[in-house]
PDB file of N, CA and C in Angstrom:
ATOM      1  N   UNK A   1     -29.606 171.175 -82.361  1.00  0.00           N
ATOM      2  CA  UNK A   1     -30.422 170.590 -81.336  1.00  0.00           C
ATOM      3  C   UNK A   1     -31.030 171.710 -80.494  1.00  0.00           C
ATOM      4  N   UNK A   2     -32.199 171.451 -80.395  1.00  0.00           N
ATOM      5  CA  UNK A   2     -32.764 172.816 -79.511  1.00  0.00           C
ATOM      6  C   UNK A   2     -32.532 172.456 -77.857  1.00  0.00           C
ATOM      7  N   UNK A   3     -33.259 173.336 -77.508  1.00  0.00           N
ATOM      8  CA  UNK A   3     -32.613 173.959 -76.084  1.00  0.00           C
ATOM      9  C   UNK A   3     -33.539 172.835 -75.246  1.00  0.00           C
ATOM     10  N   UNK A   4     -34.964 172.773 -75.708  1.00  0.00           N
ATOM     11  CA  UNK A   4     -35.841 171.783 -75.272  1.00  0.00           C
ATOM     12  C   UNK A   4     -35.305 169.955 -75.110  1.00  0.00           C
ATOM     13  N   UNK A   5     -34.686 169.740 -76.320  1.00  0.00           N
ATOM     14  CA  UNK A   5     -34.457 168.444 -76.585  1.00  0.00           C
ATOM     15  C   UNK A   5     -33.147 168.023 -76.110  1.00  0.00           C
ATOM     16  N   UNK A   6     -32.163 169.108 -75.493  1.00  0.00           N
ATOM     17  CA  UNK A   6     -30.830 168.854 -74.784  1.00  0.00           C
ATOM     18  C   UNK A   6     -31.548 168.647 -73.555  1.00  0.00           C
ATOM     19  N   UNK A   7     -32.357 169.424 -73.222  1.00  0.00           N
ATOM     20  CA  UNK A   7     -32.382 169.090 -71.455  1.00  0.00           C
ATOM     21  C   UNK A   7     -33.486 167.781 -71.315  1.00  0.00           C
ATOM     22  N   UNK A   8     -34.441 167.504 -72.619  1.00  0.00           N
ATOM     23  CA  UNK A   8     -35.169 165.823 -72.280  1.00  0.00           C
ATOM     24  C   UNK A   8     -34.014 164.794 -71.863  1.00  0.00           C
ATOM     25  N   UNK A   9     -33.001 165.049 -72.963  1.00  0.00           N
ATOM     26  CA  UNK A   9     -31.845 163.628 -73.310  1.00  0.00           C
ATOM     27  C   UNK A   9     -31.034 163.961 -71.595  1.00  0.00           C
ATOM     28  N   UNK A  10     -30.663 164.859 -71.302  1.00  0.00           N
ATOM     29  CA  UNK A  10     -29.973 165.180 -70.159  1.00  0.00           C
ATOM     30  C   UNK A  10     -30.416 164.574 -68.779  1.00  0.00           C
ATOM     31  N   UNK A  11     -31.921 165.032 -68.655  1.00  0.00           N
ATOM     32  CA  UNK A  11     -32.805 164.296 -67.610  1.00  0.00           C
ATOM     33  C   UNK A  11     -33.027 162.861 -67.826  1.00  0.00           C
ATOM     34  N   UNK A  12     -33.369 161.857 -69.216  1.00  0.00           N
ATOM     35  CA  UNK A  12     -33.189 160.936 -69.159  1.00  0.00           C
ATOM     36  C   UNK A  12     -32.027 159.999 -68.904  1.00  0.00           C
ATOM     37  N   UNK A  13     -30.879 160.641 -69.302  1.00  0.00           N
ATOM     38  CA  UNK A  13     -29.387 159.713 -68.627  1.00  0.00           C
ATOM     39  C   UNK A  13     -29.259 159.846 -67.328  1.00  0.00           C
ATOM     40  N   UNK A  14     -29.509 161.335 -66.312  1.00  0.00           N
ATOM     41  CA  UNK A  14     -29.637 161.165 -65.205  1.00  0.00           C
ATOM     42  C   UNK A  14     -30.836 160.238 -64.199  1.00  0.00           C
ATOM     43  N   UNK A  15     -31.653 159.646 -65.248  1.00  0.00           N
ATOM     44  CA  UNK A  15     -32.881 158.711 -64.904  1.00  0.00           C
ATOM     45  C   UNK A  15     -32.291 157.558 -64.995  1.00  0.00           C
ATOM     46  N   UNK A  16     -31.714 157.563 -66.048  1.00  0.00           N
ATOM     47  CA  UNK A  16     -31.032 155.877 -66.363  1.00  0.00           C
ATOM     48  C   UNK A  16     -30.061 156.235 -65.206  1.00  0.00           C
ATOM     49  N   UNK A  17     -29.271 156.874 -64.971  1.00  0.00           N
ATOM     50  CA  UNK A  17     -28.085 156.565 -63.812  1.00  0.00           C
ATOM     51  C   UNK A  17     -27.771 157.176 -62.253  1.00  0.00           C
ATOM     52  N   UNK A  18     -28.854 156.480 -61.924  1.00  0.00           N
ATOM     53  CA  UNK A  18     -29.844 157.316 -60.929  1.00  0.00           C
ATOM     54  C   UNK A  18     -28.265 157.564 -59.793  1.00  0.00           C
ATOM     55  N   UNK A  19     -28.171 156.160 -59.577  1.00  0.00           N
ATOM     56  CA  UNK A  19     -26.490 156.109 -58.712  1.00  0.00           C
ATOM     57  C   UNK A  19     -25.379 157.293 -58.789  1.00  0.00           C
ATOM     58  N   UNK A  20     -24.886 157.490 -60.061  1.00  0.00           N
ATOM     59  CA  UNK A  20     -23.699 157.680 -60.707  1.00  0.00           C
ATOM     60  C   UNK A  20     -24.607 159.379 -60.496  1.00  0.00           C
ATOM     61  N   UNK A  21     -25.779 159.732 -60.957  1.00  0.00           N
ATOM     62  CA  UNK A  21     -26.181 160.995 -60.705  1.00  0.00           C
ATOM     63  C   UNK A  21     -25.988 161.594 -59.212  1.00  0.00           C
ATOM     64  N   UNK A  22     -26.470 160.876 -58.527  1.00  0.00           N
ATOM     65  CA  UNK A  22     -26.234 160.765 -56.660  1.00  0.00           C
ATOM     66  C   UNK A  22     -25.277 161.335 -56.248  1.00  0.00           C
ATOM     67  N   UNK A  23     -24.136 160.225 -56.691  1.00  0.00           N
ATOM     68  CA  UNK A  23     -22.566 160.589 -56.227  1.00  0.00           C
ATOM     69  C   UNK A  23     -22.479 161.501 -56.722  1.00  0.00           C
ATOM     70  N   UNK A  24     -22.235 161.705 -58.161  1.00  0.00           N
ATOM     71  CA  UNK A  24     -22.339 163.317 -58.167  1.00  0.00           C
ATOM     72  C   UNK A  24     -22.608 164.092 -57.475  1.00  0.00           C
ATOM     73  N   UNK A  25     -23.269 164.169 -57.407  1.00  0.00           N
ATOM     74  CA  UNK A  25     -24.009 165.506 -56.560  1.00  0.00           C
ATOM     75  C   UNK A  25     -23.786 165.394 -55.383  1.00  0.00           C
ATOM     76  N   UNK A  26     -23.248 164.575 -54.614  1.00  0.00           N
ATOM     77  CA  UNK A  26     -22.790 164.250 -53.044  1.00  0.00           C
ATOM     78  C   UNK A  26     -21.324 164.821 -53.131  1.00  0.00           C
ATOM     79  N   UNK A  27     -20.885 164.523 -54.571  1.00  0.00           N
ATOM     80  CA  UNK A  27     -19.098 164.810 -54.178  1.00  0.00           C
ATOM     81  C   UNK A  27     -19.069 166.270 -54.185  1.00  0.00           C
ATOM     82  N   UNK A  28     -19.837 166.919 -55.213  1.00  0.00           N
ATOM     83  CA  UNK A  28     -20.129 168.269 -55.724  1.00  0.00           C
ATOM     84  C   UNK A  28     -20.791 169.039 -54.077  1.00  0.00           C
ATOM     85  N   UNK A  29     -21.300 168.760 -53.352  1.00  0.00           N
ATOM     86  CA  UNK A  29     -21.886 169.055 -52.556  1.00  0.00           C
ATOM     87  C   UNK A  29     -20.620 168.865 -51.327  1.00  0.00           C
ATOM     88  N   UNK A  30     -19.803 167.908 -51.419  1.00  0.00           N
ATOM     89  CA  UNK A  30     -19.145 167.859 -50.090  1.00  0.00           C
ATOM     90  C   UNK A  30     -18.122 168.696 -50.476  1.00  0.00           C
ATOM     91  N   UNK A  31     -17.565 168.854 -51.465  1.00  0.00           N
ATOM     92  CA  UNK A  31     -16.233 169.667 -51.962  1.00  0.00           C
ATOM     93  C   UNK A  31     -16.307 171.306 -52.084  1.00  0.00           C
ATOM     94  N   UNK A  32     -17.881 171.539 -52.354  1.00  0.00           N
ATOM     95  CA  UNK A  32     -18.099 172.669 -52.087  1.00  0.00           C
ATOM     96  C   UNK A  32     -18.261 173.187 -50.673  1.00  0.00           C
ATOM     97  N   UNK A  33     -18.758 172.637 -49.593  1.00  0.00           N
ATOM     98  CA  UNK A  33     -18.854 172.476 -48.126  1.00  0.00           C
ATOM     99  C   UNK A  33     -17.405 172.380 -47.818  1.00  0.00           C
ATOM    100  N   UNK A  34     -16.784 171.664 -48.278  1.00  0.00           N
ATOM    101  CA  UNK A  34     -15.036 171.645 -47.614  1.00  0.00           C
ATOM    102  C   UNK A  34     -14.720 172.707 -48.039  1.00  0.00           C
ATOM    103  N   UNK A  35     -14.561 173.372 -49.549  1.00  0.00           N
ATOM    104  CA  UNK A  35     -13.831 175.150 -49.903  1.00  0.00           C
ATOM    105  C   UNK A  35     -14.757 175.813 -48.454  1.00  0.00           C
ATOM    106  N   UNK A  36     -15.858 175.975 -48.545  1.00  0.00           N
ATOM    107  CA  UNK A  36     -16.518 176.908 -47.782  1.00  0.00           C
ATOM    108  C   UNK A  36     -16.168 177.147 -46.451  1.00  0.00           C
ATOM    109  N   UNK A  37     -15.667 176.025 -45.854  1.00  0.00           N
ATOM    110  CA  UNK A  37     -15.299 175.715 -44.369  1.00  0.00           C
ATOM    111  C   UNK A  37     -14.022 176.134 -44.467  1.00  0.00           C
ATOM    112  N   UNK A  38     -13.054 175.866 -45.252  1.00  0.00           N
ATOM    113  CA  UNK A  38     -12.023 176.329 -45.470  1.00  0.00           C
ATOM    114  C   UNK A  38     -11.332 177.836 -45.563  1.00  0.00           C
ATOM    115  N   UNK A  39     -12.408 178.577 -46.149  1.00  0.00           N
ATOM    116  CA  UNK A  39     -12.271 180.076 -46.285  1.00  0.00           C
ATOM    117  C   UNK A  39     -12.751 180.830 -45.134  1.00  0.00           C
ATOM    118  N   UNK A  40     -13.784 180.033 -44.753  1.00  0.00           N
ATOM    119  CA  UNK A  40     -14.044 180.674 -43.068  1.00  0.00           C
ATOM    120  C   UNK A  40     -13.314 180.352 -42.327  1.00  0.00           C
ATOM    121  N   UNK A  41     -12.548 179.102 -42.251  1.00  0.00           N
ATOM    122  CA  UNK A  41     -11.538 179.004 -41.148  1.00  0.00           C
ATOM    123  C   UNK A  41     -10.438 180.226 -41.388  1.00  0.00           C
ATOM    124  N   UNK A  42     -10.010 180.203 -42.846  1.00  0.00           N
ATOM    125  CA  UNK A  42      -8.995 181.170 -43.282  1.00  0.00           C
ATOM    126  C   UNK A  42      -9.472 182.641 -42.720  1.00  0.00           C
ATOM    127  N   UNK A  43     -10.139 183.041 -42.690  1.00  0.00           N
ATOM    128  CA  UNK A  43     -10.865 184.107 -42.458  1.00  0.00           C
ATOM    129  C   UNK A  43     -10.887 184.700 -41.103  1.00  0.00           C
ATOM    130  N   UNK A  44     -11.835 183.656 -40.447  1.00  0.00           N
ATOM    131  CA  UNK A  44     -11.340 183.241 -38.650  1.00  0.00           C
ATOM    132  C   UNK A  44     -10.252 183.513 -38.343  1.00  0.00           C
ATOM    133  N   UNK A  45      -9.148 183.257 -38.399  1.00  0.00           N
ATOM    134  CA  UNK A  45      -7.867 183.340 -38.249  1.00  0.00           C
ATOM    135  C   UNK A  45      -7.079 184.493 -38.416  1.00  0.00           C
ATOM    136  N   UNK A  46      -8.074 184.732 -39.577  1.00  0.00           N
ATOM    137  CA  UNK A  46      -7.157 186.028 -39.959  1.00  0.00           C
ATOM    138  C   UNK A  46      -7.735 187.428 -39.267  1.00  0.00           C
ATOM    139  N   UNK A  47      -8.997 187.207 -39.166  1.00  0.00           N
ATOM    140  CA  UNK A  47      -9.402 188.012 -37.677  1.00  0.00           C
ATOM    141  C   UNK A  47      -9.005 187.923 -36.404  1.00  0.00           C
ATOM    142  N   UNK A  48      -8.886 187.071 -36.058  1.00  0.00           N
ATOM    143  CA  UNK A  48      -7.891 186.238 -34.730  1.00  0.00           C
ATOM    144  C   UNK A  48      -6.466 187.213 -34.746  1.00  0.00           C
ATOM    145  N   UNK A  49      -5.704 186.860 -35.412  1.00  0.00           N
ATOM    146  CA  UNK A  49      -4.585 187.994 -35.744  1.00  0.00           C
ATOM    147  C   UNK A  49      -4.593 189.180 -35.658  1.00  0.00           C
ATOM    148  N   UNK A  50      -5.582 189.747 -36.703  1.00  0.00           N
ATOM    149  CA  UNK A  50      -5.627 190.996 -36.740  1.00  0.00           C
ATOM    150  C   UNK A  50      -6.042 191.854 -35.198  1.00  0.00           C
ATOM    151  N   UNK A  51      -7.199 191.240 -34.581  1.00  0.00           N
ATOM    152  CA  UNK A  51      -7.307 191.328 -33.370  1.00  0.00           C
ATOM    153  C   UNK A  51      -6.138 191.380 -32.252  1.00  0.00           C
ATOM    154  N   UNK A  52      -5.830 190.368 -32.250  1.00  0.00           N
ATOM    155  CA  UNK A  52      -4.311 190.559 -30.962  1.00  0.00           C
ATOM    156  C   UNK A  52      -3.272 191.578 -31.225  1.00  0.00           C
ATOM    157  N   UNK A  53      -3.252 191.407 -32.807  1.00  0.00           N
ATOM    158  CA  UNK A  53      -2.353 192.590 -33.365  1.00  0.00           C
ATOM    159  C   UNK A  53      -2.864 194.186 -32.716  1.00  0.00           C
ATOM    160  N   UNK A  54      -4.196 194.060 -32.595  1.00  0.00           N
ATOM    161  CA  UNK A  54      -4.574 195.608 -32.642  1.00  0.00           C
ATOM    162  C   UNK A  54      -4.568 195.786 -31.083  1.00  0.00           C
ATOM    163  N   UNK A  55      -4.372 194.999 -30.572  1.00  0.00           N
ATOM    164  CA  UNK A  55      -4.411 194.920 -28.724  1.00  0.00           C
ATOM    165  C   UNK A  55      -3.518 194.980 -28.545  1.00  0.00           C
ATOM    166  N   UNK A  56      -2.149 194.985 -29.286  1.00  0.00           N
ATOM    167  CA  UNK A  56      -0.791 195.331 -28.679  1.00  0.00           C
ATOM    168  C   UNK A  56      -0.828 196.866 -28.500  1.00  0.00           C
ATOM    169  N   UNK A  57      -1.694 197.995 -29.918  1.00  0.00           N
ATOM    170  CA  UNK A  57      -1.653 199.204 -29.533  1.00  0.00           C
ATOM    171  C   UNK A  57      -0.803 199.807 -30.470  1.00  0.00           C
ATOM    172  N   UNK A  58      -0.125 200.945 -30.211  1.00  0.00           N
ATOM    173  CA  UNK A  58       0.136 201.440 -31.224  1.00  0.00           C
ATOM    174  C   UNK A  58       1.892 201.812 -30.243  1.00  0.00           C
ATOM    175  N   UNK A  59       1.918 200.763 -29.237  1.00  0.00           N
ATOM    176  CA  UNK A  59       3.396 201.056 -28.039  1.00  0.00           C
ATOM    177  C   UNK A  59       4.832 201.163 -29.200  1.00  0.00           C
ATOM    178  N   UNK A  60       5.567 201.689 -29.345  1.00  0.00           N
ATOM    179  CA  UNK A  60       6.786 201.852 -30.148  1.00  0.00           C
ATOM    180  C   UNK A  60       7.467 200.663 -29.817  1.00  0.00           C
ATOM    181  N   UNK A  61       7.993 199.762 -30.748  1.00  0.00           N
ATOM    182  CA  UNK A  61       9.067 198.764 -30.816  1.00  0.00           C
ATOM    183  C   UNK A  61      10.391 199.285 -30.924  1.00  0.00           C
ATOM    184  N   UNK A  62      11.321 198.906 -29.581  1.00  0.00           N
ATOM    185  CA  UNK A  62      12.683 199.098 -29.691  1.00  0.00           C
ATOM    186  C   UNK A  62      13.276 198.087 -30.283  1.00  0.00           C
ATOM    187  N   UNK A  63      14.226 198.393 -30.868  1.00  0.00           N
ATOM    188  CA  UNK A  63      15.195 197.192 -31.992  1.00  0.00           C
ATOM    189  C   UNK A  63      16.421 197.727 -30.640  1.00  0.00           C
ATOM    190  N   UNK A  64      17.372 196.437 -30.488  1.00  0.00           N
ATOM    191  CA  UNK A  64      18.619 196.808 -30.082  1.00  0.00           C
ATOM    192  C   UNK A  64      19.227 196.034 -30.585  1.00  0.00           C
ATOM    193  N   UNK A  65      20.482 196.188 -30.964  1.00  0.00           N
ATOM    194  CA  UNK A  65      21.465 195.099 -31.391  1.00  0.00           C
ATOM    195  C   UNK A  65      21.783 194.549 -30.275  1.00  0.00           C
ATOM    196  N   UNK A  66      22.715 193.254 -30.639  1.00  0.00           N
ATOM    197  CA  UNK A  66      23.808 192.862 -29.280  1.00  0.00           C
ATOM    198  C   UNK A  66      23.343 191.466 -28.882  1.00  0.00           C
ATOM    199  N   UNK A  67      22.137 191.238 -29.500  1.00  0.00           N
ATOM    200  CA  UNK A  67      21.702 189.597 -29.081  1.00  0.00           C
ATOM    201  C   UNK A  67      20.811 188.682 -30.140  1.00  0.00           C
ATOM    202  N   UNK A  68      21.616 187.902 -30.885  1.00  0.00           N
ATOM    203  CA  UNK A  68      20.915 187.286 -32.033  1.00  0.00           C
ATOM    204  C   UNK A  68      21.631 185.511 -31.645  1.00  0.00           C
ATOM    205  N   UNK A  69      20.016 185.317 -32.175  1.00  0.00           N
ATOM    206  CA  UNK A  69      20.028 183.646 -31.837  1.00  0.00           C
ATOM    207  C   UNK A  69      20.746 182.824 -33.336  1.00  0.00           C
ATOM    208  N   UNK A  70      21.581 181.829 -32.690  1.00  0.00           N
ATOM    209  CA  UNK A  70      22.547 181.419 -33.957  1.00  0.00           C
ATOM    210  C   UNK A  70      21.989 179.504 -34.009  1.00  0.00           C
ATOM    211  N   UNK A  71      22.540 178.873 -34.649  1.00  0.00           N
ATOM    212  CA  UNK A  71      22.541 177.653 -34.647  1.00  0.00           C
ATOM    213  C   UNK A  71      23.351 177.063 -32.727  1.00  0.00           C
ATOM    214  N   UNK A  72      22.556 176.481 -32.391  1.00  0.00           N
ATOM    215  CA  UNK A  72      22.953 176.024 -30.930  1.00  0.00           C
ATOM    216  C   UNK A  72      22.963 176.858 -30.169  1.00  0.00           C
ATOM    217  N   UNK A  73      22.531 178.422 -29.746  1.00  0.00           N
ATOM    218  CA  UNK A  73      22.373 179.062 -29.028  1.00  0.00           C
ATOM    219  C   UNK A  73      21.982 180.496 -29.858  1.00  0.00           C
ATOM    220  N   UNK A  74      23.357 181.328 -28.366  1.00  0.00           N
ATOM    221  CA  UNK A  74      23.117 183.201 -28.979  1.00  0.00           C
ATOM    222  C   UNK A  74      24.592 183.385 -29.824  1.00  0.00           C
ATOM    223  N   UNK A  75      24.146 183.906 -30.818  1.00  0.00           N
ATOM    224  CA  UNK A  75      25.566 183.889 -31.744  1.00  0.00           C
ATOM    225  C   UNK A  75      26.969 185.165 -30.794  1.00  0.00           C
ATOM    226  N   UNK A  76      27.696 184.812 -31.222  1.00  0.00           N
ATOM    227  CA  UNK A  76      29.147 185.659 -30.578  1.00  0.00           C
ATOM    228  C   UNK A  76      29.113 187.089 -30.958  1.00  0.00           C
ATOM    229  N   UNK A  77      29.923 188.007 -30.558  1.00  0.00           N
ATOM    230  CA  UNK A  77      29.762 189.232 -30.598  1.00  0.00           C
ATOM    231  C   UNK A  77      29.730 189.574 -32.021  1.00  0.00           C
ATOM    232  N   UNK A  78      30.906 188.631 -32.782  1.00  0.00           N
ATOM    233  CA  UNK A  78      31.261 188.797 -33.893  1.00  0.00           C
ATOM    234  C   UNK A  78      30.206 188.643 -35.296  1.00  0.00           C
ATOM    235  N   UNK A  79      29.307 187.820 -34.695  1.00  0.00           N
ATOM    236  CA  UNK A  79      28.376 187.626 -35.888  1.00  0.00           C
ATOM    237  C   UNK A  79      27.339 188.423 -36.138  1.00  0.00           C
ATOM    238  N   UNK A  80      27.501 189.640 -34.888  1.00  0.00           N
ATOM    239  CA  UNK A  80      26.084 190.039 -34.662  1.00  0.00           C
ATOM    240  C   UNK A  80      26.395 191.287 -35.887  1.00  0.00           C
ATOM    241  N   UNK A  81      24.947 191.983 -36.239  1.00  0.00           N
ATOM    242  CA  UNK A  81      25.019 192.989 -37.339  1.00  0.00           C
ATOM    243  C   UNK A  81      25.049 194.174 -36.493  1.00  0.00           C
ATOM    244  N   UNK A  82      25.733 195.334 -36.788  1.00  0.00           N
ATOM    245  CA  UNK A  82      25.667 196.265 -35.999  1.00  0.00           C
ATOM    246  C   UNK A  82      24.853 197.742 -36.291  1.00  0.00           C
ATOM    247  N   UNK A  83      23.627 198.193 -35.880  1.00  0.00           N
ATOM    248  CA  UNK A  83      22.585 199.334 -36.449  1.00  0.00           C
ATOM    249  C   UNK A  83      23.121 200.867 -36.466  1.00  0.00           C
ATOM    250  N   UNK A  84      22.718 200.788 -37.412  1.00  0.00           N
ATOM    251  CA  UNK A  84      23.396 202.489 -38.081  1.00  0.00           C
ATOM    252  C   UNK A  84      22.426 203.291 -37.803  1.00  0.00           C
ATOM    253  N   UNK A  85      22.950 204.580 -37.984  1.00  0.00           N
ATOM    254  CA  UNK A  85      22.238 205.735 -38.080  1.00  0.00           C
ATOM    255  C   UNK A  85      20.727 205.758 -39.626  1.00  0.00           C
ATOM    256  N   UNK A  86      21.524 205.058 -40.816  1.00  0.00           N
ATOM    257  CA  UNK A  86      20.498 205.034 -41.719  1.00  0.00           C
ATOM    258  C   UNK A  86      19.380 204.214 -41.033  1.00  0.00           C
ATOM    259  N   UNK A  87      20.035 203.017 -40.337  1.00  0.00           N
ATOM    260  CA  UNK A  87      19.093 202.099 -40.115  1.00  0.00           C
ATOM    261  C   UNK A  87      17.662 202.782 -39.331  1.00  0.00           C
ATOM    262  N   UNK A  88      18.023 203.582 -38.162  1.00  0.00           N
ATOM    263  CA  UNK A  88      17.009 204.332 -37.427  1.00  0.00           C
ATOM    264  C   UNK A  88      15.864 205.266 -38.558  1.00  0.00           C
ATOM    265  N   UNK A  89      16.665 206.158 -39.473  1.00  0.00           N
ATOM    266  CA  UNK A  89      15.822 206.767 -40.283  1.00  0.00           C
ATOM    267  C   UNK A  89      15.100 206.107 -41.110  1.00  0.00           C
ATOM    268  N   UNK A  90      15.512 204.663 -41.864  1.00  0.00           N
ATOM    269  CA  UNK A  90      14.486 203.497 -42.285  1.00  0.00           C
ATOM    270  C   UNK A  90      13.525 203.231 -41.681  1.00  0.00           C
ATOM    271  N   UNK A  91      13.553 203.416 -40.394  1.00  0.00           N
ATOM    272  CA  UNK A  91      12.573 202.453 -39.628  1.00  0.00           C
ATOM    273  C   UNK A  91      11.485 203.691 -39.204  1.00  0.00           C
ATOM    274  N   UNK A  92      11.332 204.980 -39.351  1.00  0.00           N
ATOM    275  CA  UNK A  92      10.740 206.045 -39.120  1.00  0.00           C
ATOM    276  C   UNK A  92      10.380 206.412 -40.185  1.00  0.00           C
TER     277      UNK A  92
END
């Protein structure tokens, strides 16, 4: 079948089904509009983040042991993990 006579028969079923062609192209059209909105929101956001992130600066985070939150409160002395010397050189 040539290249000519696929796209007559093609345009005529979309003639005969003028409706069913429509929706098509409405669902195709809204689903592509929803990904699109979707990746910019994703996007948005992820600039949003990155932003506040970069406004904290570059200030050093202290870790201390001695206070970890447990089921129903702050867990007991006993549960807590206690930071080593490796631990400091990990974190540098």
């Amino acid at each position: 079948m040539l290249f000519g006579e696929t796209l007559r028969v093609a345009l005529e079923a979309l003639g005969a089904n003028r409706l069913r062609a429509f929706l098509t192209m409405l669902g195709i059209v809204i689903g592509v509009s929803a990904v699109i909105a979707m990746v910019a929101l994703g996007r948005g956001a992820q600039d949003s983040v990155n932003q506040r992130i970069a406004a904290l600066g570059s200030t050093p985070i202290t870790v201390v042991p001695g206070q970890a939150c447990g089921f129903g409160g702050i867990a007991s002395s006993t549960d807590r993990a206690v930071l080593t010397i490796a631990d400091a050189r990990a974190a540098s």
